[in-house]
Structure formats: structure tokens, C-alpha cells
PDB file of N, CA and C in Angstrom:
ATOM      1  N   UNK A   1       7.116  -7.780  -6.766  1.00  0.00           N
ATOM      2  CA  UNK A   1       7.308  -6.489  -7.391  1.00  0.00           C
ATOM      3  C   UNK A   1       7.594  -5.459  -6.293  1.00  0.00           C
ATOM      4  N   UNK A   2       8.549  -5.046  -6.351  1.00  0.00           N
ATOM      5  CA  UNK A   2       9.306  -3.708  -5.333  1.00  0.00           C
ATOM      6  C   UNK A   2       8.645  -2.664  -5.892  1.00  0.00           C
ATOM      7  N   UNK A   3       8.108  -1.840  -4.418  1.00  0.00           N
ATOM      8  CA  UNK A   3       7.645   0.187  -5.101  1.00  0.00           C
ATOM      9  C   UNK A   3       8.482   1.059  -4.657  1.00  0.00           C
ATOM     10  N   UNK A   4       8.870   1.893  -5.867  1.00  0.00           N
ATOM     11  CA  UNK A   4      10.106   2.979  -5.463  1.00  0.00           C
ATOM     12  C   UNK A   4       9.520   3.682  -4.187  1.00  0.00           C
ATOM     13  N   UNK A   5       9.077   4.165  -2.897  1.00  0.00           N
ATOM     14  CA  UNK A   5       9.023   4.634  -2.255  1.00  0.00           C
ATOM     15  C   UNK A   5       8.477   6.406  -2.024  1.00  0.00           C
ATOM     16  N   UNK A   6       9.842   6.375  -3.153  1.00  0.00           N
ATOM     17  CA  UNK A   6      10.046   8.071  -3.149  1.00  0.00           C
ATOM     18  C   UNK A   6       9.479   8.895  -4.690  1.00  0.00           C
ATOM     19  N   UNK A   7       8.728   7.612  -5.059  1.00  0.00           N
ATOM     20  CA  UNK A   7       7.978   8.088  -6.274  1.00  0.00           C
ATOM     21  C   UNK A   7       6.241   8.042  -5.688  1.00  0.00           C
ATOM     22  N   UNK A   8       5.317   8.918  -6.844  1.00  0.00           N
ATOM     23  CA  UNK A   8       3.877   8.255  -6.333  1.00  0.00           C
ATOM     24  C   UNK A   8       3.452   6.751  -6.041  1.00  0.00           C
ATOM     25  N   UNK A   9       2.648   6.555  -5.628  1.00  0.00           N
ATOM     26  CA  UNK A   9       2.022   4.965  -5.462  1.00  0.00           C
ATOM     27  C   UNK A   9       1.652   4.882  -6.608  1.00  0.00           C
ATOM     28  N   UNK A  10       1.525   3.372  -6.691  1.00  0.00           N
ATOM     29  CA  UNK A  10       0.705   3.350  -8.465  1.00  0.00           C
ATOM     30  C   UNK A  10      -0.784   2.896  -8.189  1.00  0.00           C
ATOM     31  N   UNK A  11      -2.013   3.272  -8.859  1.00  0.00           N
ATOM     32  CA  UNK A  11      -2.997   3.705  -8.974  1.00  0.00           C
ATOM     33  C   UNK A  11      -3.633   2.588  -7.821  1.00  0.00           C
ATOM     34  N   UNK A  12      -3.033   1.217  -8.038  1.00  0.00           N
ATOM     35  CA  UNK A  12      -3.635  -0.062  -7.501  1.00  0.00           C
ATOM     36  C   UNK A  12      -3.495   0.382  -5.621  1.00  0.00           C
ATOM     37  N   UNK A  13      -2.913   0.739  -5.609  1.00  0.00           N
ATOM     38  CA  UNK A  13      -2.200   1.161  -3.886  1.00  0.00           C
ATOM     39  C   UNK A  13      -3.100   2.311  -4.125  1.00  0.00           C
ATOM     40  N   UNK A  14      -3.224   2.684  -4.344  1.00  0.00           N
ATOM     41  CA  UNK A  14      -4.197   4.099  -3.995  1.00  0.00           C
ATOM     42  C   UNK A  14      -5.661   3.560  -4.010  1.00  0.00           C
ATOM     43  N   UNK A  15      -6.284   2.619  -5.024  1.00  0.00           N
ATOM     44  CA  UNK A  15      -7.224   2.376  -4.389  1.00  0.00           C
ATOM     45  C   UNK A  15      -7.670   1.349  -3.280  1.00  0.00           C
ATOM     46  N   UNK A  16      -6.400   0.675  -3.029  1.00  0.00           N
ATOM     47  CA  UNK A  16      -6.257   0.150  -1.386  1.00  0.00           C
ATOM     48  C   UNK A  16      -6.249   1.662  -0.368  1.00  0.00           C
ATOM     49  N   UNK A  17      -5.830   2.238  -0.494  1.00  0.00           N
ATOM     50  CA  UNK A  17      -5.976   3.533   0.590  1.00  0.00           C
ATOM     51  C   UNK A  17      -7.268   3.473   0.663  1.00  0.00           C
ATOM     52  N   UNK A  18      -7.667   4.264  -0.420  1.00  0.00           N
ATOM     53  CA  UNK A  18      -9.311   4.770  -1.164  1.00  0.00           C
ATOM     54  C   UNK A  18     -10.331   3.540  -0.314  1.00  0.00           C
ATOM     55  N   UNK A  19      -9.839   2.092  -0.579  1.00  0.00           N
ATOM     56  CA  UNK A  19     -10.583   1.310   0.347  1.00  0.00           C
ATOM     57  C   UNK A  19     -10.907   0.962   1.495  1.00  0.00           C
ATOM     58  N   UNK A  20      -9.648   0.965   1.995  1.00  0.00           N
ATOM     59  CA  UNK A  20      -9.480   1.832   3.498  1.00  0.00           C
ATOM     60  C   UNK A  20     -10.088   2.795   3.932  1.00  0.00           C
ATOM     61  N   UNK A  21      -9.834   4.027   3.550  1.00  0.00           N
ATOM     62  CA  UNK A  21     -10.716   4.836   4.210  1.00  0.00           C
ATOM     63  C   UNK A  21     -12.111   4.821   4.223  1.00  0.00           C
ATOM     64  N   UNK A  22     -12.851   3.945   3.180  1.00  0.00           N
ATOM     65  CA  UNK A  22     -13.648   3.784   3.216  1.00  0.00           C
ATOM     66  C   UNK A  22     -14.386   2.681   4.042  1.00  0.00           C
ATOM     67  N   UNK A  23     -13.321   2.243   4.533  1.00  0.00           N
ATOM     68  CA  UNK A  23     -13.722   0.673   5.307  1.00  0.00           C
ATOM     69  C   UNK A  23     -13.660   1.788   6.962  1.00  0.00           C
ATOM     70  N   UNK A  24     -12.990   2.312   7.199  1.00  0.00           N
ATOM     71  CA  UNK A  24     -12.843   3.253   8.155  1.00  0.00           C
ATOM     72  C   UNK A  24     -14.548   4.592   8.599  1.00  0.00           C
ATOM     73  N   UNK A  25     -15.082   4.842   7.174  1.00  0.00           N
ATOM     74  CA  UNK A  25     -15.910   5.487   7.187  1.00  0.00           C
ATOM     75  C   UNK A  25     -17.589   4.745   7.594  1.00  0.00           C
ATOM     76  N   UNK A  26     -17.272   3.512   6.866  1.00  0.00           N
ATOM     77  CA  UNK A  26     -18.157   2.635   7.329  1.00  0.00           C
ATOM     78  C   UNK A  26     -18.159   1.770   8.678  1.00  0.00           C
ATOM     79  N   UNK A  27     -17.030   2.285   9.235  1.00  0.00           N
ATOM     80  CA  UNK A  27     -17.443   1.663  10.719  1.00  0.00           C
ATOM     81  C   UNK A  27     -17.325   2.774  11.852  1.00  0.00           C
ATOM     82  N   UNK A  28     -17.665   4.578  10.738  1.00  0.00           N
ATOM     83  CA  UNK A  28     -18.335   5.480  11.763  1.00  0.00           C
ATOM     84  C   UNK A  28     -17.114   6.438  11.668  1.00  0.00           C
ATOM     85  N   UNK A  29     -16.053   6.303  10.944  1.00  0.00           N
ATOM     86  CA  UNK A  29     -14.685   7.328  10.865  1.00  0.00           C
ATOM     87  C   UNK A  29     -15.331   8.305   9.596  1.00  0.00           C
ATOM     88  N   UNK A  30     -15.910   9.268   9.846  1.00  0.00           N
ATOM     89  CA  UNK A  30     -16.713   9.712   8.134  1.00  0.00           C
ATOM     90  C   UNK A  30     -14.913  10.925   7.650  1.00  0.00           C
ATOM     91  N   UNK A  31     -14.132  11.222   8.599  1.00  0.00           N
ATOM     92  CA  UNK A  31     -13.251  12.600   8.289  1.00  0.00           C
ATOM     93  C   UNK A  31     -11.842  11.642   7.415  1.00  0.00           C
ATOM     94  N   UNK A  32     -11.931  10.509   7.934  1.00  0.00           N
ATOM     95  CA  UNK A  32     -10.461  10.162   7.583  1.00  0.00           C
ATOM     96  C   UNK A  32     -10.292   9.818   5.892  1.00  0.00           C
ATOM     97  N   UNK A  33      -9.102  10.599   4.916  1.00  0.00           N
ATOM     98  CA  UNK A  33      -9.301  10.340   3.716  1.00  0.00           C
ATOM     99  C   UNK A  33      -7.954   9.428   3.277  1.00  0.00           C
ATOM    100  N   UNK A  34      -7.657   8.806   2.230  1.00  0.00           N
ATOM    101  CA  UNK A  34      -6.843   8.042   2.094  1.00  0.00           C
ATOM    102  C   UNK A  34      -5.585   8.682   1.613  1.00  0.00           C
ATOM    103  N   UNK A  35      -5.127  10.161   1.532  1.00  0.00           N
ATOM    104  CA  UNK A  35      -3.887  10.978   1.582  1.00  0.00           C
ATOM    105  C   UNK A  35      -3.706  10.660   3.173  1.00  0.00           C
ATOM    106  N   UNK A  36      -4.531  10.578   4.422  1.00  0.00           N
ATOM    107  CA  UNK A  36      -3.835  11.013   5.746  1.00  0.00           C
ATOM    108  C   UNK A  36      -3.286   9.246   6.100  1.00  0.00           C
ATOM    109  N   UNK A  37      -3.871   8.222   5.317  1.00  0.00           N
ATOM    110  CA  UNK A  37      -3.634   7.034   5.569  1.00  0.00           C
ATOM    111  C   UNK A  37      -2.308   6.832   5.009  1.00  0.00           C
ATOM    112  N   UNK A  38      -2.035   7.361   3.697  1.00  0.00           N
ATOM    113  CA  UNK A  38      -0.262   7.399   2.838  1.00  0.00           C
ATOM    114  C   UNK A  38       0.467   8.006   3.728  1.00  0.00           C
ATOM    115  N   UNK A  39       0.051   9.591   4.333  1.00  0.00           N
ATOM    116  CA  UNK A  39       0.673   9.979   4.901  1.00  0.00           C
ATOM    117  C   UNK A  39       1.304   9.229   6.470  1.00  0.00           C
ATOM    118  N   UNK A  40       0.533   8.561   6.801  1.00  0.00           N
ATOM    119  CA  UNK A  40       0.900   7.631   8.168  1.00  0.00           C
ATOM    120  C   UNK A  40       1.981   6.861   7.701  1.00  0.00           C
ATOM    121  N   UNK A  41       1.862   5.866   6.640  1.00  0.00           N
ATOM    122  CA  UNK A  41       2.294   4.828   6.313  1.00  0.00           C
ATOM    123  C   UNK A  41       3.570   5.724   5.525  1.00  0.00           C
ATOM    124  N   UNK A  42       3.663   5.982   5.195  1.00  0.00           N
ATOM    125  CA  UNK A  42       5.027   7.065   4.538  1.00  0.00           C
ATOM    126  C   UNK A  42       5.869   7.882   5.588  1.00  0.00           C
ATOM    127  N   UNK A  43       5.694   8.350   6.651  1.00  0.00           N
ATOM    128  CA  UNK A  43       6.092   8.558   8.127  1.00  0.00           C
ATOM    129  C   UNK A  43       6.390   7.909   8.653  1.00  0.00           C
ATOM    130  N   UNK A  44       5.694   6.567   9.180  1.00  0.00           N
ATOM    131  CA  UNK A  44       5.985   6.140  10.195  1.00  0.00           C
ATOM    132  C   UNK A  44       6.378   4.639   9.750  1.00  0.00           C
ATOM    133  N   UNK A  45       5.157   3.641   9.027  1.00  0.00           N
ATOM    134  CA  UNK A  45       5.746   2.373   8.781  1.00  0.00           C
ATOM    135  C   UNK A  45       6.719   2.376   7.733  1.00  0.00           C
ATOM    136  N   UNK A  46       6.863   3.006   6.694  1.00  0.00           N
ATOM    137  CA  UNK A  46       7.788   2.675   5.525  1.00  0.00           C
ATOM    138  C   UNK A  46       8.999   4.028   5.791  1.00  0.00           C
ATOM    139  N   UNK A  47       8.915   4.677   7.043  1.00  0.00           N
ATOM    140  CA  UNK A  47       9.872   5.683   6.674  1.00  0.00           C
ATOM    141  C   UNK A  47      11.515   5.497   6.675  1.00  0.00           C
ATOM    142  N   UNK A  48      11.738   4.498   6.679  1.00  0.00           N
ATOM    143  CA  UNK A  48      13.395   4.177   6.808  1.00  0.00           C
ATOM    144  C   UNK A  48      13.494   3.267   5.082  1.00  0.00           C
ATOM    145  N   UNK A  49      12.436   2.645   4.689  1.00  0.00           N
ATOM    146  CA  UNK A  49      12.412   2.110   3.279  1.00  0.00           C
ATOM    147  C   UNK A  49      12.540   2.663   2.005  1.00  0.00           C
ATOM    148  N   UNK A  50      13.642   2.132   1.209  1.00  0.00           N
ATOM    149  CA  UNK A  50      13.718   2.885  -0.245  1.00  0.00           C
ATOM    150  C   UNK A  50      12.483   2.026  -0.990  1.00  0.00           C
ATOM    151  N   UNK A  51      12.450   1.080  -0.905  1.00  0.00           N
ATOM    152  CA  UNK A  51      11.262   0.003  -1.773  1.00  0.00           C
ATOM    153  C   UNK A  51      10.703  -0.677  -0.709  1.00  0.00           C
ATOM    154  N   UNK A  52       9.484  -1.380  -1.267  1.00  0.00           N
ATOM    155  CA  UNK A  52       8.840  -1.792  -0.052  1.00  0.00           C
ATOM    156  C   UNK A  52       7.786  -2.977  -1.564  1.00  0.00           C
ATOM    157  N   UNK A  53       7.514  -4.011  -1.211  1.00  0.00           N
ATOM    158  CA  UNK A  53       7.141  -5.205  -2.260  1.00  0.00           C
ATOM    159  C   UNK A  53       5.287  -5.097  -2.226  1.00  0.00           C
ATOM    160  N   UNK A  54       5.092  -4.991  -3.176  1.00  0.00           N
ATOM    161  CA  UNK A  54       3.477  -4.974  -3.459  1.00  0.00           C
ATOM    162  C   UNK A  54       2.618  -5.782  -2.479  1.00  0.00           C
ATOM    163  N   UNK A  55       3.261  -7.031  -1.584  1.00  0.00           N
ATOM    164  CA  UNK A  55       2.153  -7.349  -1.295  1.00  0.00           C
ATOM    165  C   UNK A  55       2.364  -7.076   0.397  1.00  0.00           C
ATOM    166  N   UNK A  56       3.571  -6.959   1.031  1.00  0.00           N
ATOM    167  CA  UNK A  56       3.718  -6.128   2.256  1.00  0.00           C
ATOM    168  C   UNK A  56       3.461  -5.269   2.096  1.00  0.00           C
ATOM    169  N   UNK A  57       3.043  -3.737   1.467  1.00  0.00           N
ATOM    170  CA  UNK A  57       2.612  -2.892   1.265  1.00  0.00           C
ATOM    171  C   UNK A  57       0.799  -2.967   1.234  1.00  0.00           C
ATOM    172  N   UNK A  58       0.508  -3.941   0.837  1.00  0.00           N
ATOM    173  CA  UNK A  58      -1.057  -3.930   1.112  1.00  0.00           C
ATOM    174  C   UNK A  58      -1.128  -4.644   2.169  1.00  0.00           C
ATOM    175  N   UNK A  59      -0.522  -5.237   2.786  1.00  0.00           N
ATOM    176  CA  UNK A  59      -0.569  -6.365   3.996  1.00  0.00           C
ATOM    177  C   UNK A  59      -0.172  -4.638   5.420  1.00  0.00           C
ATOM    178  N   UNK A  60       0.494  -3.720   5.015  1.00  0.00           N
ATOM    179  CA  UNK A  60       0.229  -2.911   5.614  1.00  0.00           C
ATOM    180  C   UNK A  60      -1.019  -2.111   5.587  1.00  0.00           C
ATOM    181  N   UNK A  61      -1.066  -1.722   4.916  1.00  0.00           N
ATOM    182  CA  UNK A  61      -2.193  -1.027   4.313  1.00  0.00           C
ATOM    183  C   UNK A  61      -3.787  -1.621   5.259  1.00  0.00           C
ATOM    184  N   UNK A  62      -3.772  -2.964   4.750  1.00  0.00           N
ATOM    185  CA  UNK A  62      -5.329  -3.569   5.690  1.00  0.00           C
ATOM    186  C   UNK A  62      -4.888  -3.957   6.490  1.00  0.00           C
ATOM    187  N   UNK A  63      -3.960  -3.715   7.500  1.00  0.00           N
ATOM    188  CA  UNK A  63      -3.811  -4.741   9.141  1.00  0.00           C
ATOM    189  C   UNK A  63      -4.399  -3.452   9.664  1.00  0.00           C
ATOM    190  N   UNK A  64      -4.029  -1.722   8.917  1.00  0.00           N
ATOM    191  CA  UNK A  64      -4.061  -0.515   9.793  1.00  0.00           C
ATOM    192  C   UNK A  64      -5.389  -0.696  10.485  1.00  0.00           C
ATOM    193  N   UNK A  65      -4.920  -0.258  11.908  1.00  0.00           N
ATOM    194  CA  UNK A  65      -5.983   0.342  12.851  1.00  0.00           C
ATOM    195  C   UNK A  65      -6.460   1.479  12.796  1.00  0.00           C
ATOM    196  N   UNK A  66      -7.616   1.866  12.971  1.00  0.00           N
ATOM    197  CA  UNK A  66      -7.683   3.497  12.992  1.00  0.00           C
ATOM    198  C   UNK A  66      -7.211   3.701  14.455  1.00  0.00           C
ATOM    199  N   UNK A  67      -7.059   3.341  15.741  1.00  0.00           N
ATOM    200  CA  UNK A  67      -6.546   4.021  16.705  1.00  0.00           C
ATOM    201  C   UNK A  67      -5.098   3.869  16.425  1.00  0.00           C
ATOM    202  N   UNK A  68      -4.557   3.477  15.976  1.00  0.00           N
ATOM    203  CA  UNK A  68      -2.975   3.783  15.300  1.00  0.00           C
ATOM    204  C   UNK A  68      -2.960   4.921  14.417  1.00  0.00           C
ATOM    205  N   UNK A  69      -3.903   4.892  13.461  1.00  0.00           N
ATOM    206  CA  UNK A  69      -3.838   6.416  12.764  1.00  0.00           C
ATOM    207  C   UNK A  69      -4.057   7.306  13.071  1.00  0.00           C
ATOM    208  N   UNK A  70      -5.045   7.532  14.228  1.00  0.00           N
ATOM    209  CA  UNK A  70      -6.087   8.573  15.098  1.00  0.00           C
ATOM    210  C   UNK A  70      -5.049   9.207  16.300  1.00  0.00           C
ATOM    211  N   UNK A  71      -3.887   8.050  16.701  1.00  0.00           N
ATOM    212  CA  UNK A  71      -2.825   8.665  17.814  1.00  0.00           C
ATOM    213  C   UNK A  71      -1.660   9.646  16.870  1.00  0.00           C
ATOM    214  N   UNK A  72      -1.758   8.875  15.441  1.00  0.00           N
ATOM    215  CA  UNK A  72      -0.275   9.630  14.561  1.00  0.00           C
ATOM    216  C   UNK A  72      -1.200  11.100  14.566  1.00  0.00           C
ATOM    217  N   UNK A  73      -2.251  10.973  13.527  1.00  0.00           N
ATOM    218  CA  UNK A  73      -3.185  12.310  13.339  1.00  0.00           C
ATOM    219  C   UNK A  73      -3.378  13.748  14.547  1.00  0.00           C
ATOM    220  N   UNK A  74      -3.447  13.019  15.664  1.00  0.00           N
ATOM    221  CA  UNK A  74      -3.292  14.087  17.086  1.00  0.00           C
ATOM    222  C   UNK A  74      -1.882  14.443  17.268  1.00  0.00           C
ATOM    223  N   UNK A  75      -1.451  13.342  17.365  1.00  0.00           N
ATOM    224  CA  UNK A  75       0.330  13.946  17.438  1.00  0.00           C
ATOM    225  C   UNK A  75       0.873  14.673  16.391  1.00  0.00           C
ATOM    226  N   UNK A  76       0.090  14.985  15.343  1.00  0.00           N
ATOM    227  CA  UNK A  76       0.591  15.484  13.808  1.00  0.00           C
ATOM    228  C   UNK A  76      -0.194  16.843  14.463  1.00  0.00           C
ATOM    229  N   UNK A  77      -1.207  16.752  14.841  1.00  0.00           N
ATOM    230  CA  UNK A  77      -2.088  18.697  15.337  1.00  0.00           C
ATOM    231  C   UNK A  77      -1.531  19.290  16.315  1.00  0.00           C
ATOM    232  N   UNK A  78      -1.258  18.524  17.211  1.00  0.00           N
ATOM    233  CA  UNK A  78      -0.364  19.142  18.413  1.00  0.00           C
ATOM    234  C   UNK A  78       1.098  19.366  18.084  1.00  0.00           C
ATOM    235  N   UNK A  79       1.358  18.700  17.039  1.00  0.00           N
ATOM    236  CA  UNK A  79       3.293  19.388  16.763  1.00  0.00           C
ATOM    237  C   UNK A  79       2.758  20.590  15.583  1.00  0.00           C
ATOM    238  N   UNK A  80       2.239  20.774  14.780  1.00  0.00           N
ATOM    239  CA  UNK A  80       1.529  21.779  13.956  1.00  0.00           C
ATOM    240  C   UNK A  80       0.977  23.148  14.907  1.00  0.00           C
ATOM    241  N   UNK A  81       0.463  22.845  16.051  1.00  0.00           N
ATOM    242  CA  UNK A  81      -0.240  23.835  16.518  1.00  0.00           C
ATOM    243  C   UNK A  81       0.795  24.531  17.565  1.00  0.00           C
ATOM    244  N   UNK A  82       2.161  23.641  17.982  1.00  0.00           N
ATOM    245  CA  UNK A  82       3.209  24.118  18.647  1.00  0.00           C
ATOM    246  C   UNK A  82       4.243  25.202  18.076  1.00  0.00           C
ATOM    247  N   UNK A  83       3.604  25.311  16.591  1.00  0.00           N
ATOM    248  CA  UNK A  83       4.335  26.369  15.811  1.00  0.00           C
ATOM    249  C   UNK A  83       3.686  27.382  15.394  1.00  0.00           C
ATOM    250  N   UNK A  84       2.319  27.481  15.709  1.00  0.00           N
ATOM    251  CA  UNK A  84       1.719  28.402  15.268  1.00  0.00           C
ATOM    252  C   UNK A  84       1.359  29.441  16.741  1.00  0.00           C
ATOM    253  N   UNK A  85       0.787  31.092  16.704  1.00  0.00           N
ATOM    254  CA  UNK A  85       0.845  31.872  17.158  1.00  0.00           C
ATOM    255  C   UNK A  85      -0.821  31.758  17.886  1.00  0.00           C
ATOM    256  N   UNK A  86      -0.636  32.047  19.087  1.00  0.00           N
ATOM    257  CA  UNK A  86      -2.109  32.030  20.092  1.00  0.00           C
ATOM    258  C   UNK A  86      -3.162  33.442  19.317  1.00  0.00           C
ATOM    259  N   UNK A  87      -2.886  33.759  18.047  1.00  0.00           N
ATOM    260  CA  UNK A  87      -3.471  35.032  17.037  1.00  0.00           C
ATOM    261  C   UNK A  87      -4.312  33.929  16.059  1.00  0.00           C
ATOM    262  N   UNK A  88      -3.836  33.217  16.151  1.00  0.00           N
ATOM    263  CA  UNK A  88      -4.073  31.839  14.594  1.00  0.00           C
ATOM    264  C   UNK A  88      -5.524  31.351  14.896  1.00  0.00           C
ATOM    265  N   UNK A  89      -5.465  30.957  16.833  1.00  0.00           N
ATOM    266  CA  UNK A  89      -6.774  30.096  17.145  1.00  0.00           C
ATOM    267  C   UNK A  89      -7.936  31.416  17.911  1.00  0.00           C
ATOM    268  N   UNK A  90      -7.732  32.605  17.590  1.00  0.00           N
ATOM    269  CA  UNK A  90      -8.334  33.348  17.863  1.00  0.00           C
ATOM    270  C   UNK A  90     -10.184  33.159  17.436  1.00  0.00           C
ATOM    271  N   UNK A  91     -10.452  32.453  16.232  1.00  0.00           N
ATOM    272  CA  UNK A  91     -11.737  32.683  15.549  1.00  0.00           C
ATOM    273  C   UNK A  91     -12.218  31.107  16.831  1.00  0.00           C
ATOM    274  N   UNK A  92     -11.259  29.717  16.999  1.00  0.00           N
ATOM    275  CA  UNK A  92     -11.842  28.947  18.067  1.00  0.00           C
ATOM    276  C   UNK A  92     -12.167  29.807  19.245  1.00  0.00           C
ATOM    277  N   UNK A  93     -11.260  30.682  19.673  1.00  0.00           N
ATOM    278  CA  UNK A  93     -11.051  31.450  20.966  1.00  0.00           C
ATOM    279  C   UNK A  93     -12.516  32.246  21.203  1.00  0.00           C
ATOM    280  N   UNK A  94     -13.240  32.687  20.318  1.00  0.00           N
ATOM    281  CA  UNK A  94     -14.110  33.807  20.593  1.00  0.00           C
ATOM    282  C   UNK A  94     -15.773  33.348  20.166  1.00  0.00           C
ATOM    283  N   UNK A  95     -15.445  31.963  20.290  1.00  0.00           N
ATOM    284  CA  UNK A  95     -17.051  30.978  19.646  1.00  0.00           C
ATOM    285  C   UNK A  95     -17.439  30.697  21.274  1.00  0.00           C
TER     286      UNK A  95
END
């Protein structure tokens, strides 16, 4: 079974995320939620794919590392924070 890509996941893939992050939380990751895990896997592994087959899609899904997600996640704050104004981190600035 092929997943349109560019539509939502269907419920079953979401609670593979949902399991994930929770498999992530239980070995001490308590922040990571299963939108930033789609979001990896929608960026980076499936981003050239129109469909992608139900069971490579969970075969992605549980190989993920969290230091594979934890390097996308920093590189996602540092290109975010390269656009914003040294006024923004003022409330970090003055703790």
C-alpha cells in the first residue's frame, strides 16, 4: 500500500510516531513529540518522494535515531534563529 506523501498520514503512522516518541521519552528524551519526528522524516528522508509504501515508511520510522533527529532539530534552531533580530533573545539575554 503506497502513502500520498503530500496528504496527512493516516492515523496508523501517527501512532508509530506517537510510539516513537515515546520510545524516545523512555530512554530519557522527555521534549521530543511525534510532529518533530514527521517533521524530520518529511524533510529530510521522504523529501524527494511523492508516495512512499506502508511498510518502508514504518521501517523508517523505527530504525530513527534520536542523534539523527537531535542534529536535524539544532540545525532547524540555528537556521530559525539566523532570521530573527538580537531584540527577540533579549528576555534569554537579561536572565
Amino acid at each position: 500500500m503506497d502513502i500520498d506523501l503530500s496528504k496527512p498520514l493516516p492515523d496508523e503512522v501517527v501512532f508509530i510516531l506517537q510510539a516513537k516518541a515515546y520510545e524516545f521519552q523512555k530512554d530519557g528524551v522527555e521534549k521530543i513529540v511525534a510532529a518533530e519526528i514527521e517533521d524530520y522524516l518529511r524533510n529530510v528522508v521522504w523529501r524527494n518522494k511523492i508516495a512512499i509504501t506502508f511498510c518502508d515508511m514504518i521501517d523508517d520510522i523505527m530504525s530513527l535515531q534520536f542523534s539523527t533527529i537531535f542534529e536535524y532539530l539544532q540545525a532547524k534552531v540555528i537556521k530559525e534563529a539566523e532570521t530573527k533580530n538580537l531584540a527577540d533573545f533579549q528576555s534569554l539575554i537579561m536572565k
